[in-house]
Each structure stands twice: as structure tokens, then as C-alpha cells.
Protein backbone atom coordinates (compact mmCIF):
# COMPACT_ATOMS: atom_id res chain seq x y z
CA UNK A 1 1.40 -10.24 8.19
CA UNK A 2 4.18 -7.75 8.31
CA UNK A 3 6.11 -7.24 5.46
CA UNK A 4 9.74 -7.90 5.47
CA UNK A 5 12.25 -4.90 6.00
CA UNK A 6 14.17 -5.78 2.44
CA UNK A 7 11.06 -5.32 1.00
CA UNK A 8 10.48 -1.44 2.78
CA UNK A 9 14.03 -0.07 3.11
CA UNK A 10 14.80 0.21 -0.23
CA UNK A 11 11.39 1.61 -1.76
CA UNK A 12 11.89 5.04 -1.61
CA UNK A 13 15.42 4.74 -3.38
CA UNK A 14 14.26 2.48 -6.25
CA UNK A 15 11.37 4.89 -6.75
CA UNK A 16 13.58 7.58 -7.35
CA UNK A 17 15.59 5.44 -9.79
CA UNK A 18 13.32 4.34 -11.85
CA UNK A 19 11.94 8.09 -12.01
CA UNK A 20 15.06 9.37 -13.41
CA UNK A 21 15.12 6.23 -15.82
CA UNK A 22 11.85 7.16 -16.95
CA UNK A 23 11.81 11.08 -17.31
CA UNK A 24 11.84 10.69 -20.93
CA UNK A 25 9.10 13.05 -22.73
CA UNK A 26 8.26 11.27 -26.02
CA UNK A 27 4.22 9.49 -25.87
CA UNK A 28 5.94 6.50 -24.48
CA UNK A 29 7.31 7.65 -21.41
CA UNK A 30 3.84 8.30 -19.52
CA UNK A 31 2.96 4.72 -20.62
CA UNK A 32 5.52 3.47 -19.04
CA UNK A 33 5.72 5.58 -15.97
CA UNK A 34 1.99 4.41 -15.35
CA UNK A 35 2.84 0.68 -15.61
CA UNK A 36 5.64 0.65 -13.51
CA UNK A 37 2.90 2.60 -10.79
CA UNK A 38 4.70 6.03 -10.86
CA UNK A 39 1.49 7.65 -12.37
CA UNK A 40 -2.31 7.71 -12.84
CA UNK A 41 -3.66 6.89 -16.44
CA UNK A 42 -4.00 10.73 -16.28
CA UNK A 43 -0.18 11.52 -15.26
CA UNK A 44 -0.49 12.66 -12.24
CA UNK A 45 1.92 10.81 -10.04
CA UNK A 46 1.00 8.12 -7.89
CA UNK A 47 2.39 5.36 -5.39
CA UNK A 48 1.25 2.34 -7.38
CA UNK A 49 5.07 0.37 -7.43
CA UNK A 50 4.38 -3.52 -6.85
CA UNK A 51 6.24 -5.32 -4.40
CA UNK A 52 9.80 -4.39 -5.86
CA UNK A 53 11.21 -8.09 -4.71
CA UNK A 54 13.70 -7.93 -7.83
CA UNK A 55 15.30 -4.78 -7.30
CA UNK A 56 14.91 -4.67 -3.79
CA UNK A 57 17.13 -8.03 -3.58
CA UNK A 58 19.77 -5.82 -5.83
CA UNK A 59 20.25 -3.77 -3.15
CA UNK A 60 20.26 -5.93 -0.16
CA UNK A 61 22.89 -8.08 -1.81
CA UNK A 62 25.24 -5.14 -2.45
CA UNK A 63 24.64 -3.99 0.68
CA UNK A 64 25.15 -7.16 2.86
CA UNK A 65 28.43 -7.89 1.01
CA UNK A 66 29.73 -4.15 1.99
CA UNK A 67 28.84 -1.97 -0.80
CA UNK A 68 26.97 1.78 -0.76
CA UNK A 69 23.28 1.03 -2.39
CA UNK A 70 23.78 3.64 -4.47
CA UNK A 71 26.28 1.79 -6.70
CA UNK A 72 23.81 -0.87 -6.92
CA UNK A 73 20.82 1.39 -7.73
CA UNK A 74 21.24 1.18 -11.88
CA UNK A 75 21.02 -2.36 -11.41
CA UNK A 76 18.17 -2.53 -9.40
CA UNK A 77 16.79 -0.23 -11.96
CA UNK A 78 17.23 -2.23 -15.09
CA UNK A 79 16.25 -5.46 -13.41
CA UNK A 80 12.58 -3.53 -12.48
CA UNK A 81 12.57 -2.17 -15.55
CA UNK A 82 13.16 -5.93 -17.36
CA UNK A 83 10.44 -7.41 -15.25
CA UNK A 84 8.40 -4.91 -16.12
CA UNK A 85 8.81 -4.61 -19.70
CA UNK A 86 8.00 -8.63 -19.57
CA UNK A 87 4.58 -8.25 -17.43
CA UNK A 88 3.25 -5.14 -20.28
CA UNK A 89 4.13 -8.40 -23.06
CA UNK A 90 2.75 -11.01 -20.93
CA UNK A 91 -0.29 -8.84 -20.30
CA UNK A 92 -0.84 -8.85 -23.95
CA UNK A 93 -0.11 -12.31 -24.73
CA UNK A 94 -2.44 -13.27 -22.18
CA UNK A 95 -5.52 -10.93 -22.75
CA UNK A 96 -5.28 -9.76 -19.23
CA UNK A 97 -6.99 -6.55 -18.77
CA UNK A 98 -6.50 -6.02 -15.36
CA UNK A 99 -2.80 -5.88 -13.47
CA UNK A 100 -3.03 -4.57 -9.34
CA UNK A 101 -6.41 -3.45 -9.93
CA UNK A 102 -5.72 -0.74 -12.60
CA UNK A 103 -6.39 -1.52 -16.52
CA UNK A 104 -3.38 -2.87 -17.99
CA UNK A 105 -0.98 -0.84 -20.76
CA UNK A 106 -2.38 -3.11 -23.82
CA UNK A 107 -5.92 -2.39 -22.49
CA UNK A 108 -5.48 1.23 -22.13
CA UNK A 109 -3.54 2.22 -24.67
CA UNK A 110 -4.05 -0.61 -27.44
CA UNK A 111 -1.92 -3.29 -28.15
CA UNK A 112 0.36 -2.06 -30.34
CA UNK A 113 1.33 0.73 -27.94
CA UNK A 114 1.54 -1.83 -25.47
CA UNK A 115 4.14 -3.68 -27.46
CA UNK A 116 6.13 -0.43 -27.84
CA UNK A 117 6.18 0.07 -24.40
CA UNK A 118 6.98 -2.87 -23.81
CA UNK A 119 10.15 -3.11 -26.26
CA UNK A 120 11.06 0.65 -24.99
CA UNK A 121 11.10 -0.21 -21.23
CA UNK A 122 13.63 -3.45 -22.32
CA UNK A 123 15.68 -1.29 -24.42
CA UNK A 124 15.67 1.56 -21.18
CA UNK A 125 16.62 -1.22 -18.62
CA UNK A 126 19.87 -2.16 -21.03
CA UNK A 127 20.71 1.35 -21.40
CA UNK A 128 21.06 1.76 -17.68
CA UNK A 129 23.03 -1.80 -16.93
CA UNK A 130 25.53 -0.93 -20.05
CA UNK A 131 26.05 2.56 -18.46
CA UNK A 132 26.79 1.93 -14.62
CA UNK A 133 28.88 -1.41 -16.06
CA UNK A 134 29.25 -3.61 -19.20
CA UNK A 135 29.38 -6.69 -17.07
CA UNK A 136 26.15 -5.60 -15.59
CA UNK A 137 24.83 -5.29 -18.84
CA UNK A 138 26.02 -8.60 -20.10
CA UNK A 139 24.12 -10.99 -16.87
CA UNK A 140 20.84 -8.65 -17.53
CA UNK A 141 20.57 -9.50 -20.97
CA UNK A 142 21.58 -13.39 -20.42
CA UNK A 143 19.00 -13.43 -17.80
CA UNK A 144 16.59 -11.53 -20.04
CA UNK A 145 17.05 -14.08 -23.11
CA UNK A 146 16.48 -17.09 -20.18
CA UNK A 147 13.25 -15.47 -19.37
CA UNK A 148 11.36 -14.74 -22.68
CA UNK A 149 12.88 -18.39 -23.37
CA UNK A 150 10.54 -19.93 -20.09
CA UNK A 151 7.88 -17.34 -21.28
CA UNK A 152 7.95 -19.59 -24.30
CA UNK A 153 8.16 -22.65 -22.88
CA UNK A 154 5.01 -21.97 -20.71
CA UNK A 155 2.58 -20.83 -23.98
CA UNK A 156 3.39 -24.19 -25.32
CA UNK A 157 1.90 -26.15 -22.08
CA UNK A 158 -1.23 -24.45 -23.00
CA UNK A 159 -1.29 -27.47 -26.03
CA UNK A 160 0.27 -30.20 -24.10
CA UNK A 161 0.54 -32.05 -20.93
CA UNK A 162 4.11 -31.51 -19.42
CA UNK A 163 5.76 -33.56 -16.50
CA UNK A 164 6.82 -31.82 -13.10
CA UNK A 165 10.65 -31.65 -14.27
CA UNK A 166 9.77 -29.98 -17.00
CA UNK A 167 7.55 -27.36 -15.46
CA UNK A 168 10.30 -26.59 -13.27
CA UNK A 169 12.39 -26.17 -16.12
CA UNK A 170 10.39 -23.69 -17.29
CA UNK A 171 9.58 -21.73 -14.11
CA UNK A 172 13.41 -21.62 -13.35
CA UNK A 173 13.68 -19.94 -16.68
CA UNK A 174 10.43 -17.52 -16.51
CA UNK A 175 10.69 -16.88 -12.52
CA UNK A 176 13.71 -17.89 -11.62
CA UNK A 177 15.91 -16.00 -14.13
CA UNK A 178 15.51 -12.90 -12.90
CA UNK A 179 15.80 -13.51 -9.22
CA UNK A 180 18.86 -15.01 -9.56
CA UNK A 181 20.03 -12.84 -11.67
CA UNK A 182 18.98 -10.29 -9.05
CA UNK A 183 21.59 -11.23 -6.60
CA UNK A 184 24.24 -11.68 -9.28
CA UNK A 185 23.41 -8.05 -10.19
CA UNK A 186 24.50 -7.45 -6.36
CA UNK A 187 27.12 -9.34 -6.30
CA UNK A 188 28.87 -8.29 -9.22
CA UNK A 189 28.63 -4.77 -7.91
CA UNK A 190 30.26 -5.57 -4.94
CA UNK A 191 33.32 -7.82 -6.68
CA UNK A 192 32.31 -10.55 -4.83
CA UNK A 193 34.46 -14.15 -5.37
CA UNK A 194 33.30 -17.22 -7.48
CA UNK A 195 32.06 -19.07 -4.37
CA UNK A 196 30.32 -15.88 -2.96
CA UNK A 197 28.60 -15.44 -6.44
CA UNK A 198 27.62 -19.34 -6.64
CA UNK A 199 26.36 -19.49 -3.36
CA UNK A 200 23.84 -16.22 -4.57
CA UNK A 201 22.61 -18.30 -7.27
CA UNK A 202 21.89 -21.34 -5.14
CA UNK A 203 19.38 -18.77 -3.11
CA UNK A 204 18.21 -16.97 -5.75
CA UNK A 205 17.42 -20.69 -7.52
CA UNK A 206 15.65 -21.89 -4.71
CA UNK A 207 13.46 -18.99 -4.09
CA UNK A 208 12.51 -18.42 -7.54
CA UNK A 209 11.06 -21.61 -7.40
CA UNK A 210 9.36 -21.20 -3.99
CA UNK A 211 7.87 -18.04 -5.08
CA UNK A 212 6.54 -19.66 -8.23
CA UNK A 213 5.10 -22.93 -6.83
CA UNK A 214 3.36 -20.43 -3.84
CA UNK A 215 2.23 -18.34 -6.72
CA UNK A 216 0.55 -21.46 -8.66
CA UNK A 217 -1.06 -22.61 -5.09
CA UNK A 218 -2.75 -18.99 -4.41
CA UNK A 219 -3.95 -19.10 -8.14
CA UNK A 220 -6.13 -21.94 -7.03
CA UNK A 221 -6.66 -21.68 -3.47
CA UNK A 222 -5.89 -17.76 -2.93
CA UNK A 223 -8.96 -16.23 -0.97
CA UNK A 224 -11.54 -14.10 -3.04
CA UNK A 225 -11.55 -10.86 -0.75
CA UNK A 226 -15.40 -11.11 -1.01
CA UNK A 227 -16.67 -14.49 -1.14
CA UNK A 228 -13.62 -16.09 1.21
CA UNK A 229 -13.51 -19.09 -1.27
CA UNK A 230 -11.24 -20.56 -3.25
CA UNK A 231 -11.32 -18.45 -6.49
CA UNK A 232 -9.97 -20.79 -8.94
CA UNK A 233 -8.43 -17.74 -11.23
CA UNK A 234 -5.58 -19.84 -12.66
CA UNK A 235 -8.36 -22.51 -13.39
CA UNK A 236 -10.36 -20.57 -14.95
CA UNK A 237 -7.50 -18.98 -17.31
CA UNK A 238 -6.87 -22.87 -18.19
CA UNK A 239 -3.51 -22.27 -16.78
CA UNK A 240 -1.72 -25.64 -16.33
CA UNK A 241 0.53 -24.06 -13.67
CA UNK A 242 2.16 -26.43 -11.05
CA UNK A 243 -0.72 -28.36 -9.25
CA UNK A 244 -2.68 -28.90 -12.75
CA UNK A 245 0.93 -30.70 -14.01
CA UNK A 246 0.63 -32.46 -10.50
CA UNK A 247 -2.83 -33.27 -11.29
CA UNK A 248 -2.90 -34.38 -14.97
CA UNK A 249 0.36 -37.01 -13.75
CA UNK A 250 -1.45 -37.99 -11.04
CA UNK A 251 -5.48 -38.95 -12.47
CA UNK A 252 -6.54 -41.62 -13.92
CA UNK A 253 -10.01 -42.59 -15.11
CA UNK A 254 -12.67 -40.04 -14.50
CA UNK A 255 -10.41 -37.41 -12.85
CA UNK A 256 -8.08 -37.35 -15.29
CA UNK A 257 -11.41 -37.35 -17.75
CA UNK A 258 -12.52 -34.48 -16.11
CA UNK A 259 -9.69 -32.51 -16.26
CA UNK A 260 -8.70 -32.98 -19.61
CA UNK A 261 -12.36 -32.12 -20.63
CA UNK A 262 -11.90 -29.10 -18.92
CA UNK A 263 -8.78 -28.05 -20.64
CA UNK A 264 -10.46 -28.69 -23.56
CA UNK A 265 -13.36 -26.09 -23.45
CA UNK A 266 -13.38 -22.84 -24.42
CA UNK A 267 -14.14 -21.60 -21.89
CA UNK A 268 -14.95 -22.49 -18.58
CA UNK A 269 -17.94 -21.76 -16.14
CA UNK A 270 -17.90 -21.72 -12.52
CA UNK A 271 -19.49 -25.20 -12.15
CA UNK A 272 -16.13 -26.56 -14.19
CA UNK A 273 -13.81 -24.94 -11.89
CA UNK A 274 -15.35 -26.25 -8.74
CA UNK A 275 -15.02 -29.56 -10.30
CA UNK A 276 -11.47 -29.31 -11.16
CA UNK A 277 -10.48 -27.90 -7.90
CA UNK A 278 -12.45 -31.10 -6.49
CA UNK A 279 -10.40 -33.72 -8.47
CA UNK A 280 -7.02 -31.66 -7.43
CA UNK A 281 -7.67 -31.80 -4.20
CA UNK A 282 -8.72 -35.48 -3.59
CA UNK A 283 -5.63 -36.36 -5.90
CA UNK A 284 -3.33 -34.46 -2.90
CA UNK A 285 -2.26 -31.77 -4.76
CA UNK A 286 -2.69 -28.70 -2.43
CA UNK A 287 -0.64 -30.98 -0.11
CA UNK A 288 1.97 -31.59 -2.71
CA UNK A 289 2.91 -28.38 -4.24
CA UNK A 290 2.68 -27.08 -0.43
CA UNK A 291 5.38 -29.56 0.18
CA UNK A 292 7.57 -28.47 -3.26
CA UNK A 293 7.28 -25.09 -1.56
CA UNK A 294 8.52 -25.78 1.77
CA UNK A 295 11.32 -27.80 0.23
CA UNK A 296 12.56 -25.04 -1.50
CA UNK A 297 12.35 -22.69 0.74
CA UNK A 298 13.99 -24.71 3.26
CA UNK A 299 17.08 -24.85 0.50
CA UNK A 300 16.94 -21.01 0.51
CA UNK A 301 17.56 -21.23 3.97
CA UNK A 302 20.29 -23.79 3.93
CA UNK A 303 21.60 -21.10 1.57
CA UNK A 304 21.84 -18.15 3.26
CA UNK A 305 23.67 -19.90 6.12
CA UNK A 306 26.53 -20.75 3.62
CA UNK A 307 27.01 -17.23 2.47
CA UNK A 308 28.09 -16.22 5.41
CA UNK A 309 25.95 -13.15 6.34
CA UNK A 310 26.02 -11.20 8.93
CA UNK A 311 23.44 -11.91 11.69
CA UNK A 312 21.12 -8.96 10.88
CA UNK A 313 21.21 -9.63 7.22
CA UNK A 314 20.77 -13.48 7.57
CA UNK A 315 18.32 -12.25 9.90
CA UNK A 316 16.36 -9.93 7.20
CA UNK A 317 16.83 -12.60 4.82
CA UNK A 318 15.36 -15.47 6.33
CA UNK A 319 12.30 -12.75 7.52
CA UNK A 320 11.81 -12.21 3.73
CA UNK A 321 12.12 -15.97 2.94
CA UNK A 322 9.36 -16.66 6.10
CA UNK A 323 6.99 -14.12 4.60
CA UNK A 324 6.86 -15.59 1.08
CA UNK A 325 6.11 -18.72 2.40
CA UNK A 326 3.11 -17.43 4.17
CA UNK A 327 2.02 -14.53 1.22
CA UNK A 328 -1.60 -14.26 1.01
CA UNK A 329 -1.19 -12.64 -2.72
């Protein structure tokens, strides 16, 4: 599957931003030059960067409403930078010790490195939004605070059941914060009107949840690169991510038995997760959250007609909207 233009034309650029952000020389800085994927473990540079969806949407936004990227470019930073510092904390919060294949900060370094790299990339990412614009500044850190508030909501569905509107609630804190705040970031830059800025949040709404909701289903039904079946990771994690809420409001009797015993273990073995995924999907899940999905990225859609784009960046949009819909990993 080809991978969308906004998500290639603006690499280079945000790679050299966040390497001047990050050119700091106290024991931190490495740390946090090898998270972000500008380094090995060792130093040496390296072309690790992730996906870049957050700032890459920074600078299409600026750019589609008229303005150089390169006013948009601290944004973009900071907003990479935010996500970032939040993956180092979730990594610890979650005992992860792998992130794209390369030990994770916490694991590397210990965890209470990892939490000061964590709370020096945030405090980085603020320094940049309060210097290239205090209004910047201000919708990072709102956005910020509506993260780590999902972030929060999610640990406590690890001890309770919650209903579909609330797990949306949560993942358009967690997820959806920051890509909407991504296209605010652009618009602001650009002085764009009310309406032009409301009509950004609409799309960056509905494709925070999209990406979310095709995140949970590829936690469950995502290909193992060896094995070509379902992996079950999420399952296994006793994450009760979007098709488990689905699930757990959906079973009665034995399956909802089953699952609950599940969530109860300590752990789980491989027999358990086969059995889960079973009871999912003869309840209809897969076919449910696939339909959440395609609902909200059919509002994303209906979005970026409003705005009002022009046809090649309606056109890049809707390729970028297309391709998460059909994302593999």
C-alpha cells in the first residue's frame, strides 16, 4: 500500500526540526534523540522517526490554507515532541519493553531516566510553541492536559467494564486530542477564521477516532509477520480497547463468562486468547468496530469537503484518510 504524500513531503523538514529542538548536550538529550528515532542506543544517528501523522498534519494544514511550512515547523515540532514525551510515559506505565522494534527509553535506560525524559521532552515541546507564538503555546498545553486526562481515563478501564460512549470519551481525549489539536496548530498559524478553525476540529475529531478504533481492530486481528494469524497482542496485554467494550456489552452467559474470566487472570496463555478472540468474533465485533471505523472516516470525509480545499489538497487529504482505513500496522 503506498503511503500517502502528507505523510512523505514533510519528513525531511520535521526531521530537521526536531534535530535542532533536540541538540541539547546534557545526559538527557541522547535519550531523547534515540526515542524520537534520530539515533542508535549508541548515538550514532539513525532514520528511526515513526510515521510523523501529528506533525506532518501541522504542516499540511498551514500549507493548504496559504502559509510557508516553515512558519508552521515549531508547531509541528512541539506537537512530535508532546506525543512523544507521552509514548516514553506510557511505555513505562505499561511495562512495554519494546516500541518499533528497538528497546524502549524506560527499558534501556531505567525508569527513572525514562520519566526524566519523558518530563524533559514535554517541557522542550512548550518551550518551542511559547517561542514561535503564545497562542501556540496555549492550544498545545490544553491539548496536552486533555491527553494525560484520557491516558487516565483508560488505566482505570483496566478495573472496570466501561460502555462504548464512554470509551470514546476517552479515546477522543487520549487520541483524539492531539490530532485535533494538530490542525488547530495549522490553523492558528495561518490566522484562519472561526468557521475555518471549527471545521479543522470536526476532521481532526473524526479521524482521531478512526485511527483509534483501526488501531484497537489490528491489536486483535493485525497479522503476525510470521505466523499470518491473528496475534491477539491487545488480548494478551488484557487491554479492554474498543471491541473488548463491544464484547463485554454484548455477552451474556458463557461468553461473557469467558471473557470476564479472562480479564481476571494474571496472566494469560495463548489457549485464553484464542478463546477470547472466538467469543468476539461470534458476538460480531470485528464487524462492528469495522463499521465505527468506516463511519468515522466517512465524517472525515464529509469534512474535508466543507473546508473548502483546494482539489490537490482535498485530494492528498482524502489519500491520507483512504490509507488509514486500510493500515496494516
Amino acid at each position: 500500500m503506498a503511503i500517502p504524500r502528507i505523510l512523505t513531503e514533510y519528513r525531511a523538514l520535521i526531521a530537521s526540526g526536531l534535530s535542532r529542538a533536540l541538540a541539547g548536550d546534557s545526559p538527557l538529550y541522547p535519550v531523547l534523540r534515540y526515542h524520537v528515532g534520530l539515533a542508535d542506543e549508541h548515538g550514532t544517528p539513525a532514520d528511526r522517526l515513526g510515521k510523523l501523522l501529528r506533525p506532518s498534519l501541522v504542516l499540511f494544514t498551514a500549507a493548504a490554507l496559504g502559509t510557508d511550512t516553515a512558519r508552521a515547523l515549531p508547531a509541528a515540532v512541539a506537537l512530535e515532541l508532546i506525543h512523544n514525551f507521552s509514548l516514553i510515559h506510557d511505555d513505562i506505565q505499561d511495562g512495554d519493553s519494546v516500541r518499533r522494534g528497538r528497546p524502549t527509553v524506560w527499558k534501556l535506560y531505567g525508569t527513572a531516566q525514562g520519566i526524566n525524559a519523558g518530563d524533559l521532552m514535554e517541557t522542550i515541546a512548550i518551550r518551542e510553541a511559547i517561542a514561535a507564538d503564545p497562542r501556540l503555546a496555549a492550544a498545545l498545553v490544553s491539548a496536552t492536559a486533555e491527553m494525560i486526562a484520557g491516558q487516565a481515563l483508560d488505566l482505570t478501564y483496566e478495573t472496570r467494564e466501561a460502555a462504548v460512549d464512554e470509551y470514546l470519551e476517552m479515546i477522543d481525549k487520549k487520541t483524539g486530542a492531539l490530532i485535533r489539536c494538530a490542525f488547530d496548530l495549522g490553523g492558528i498559524v495561518a490566522e484562519a477564521d472561526s468557521d475555518t478553525r471549527a471545521g479543522l476540529t470536526a476532521l481532526g475529531a473524526a479521524l482521531g477516532r478512526a485511527f483509534q478504533i483501526r488501531d484497537d481492530i489490528l491489536g486483535i486481528w493485525g497479522n503476525d509477520a510470521i505466523t499470518g494469524k491473528p496475534h491477539g497482542s491487545d488480548i494478551r496485554r488484557k487491554k479492554k480497547s474498543l471491541p473488548v467494550v463491544i464484547g463485554l456489552t454484548r455477552a451474556t452467559g458463557s461468553d461473557r463468562d469467558r471473557l470476564l474470566s479472562a480479564y481476571n487472570q494474571h496472566q494469560l496463555t495463548a489457549a485464553d486468547v484464542t478463546a477470547v478472540v472466538e467469543v468476539l468474533e461470534r458476538l460480531g465485533v470485528r464487524e462492528a468496530s469495522e463499521q465505527m471505523a468506516v463511519a468515522y472516516l466517512n465524517q472525515a470525509r464529509d469534512a474535508v469537503a466543507q473546508l473548502g480545499f483546494n482539489a490537490d489538497d482535498a485530494g492528498r487529504m482524502t489519500e491520507l484518510i483512504d490509507y488509514l482505513a486500510r493500515r496494516q500496522k
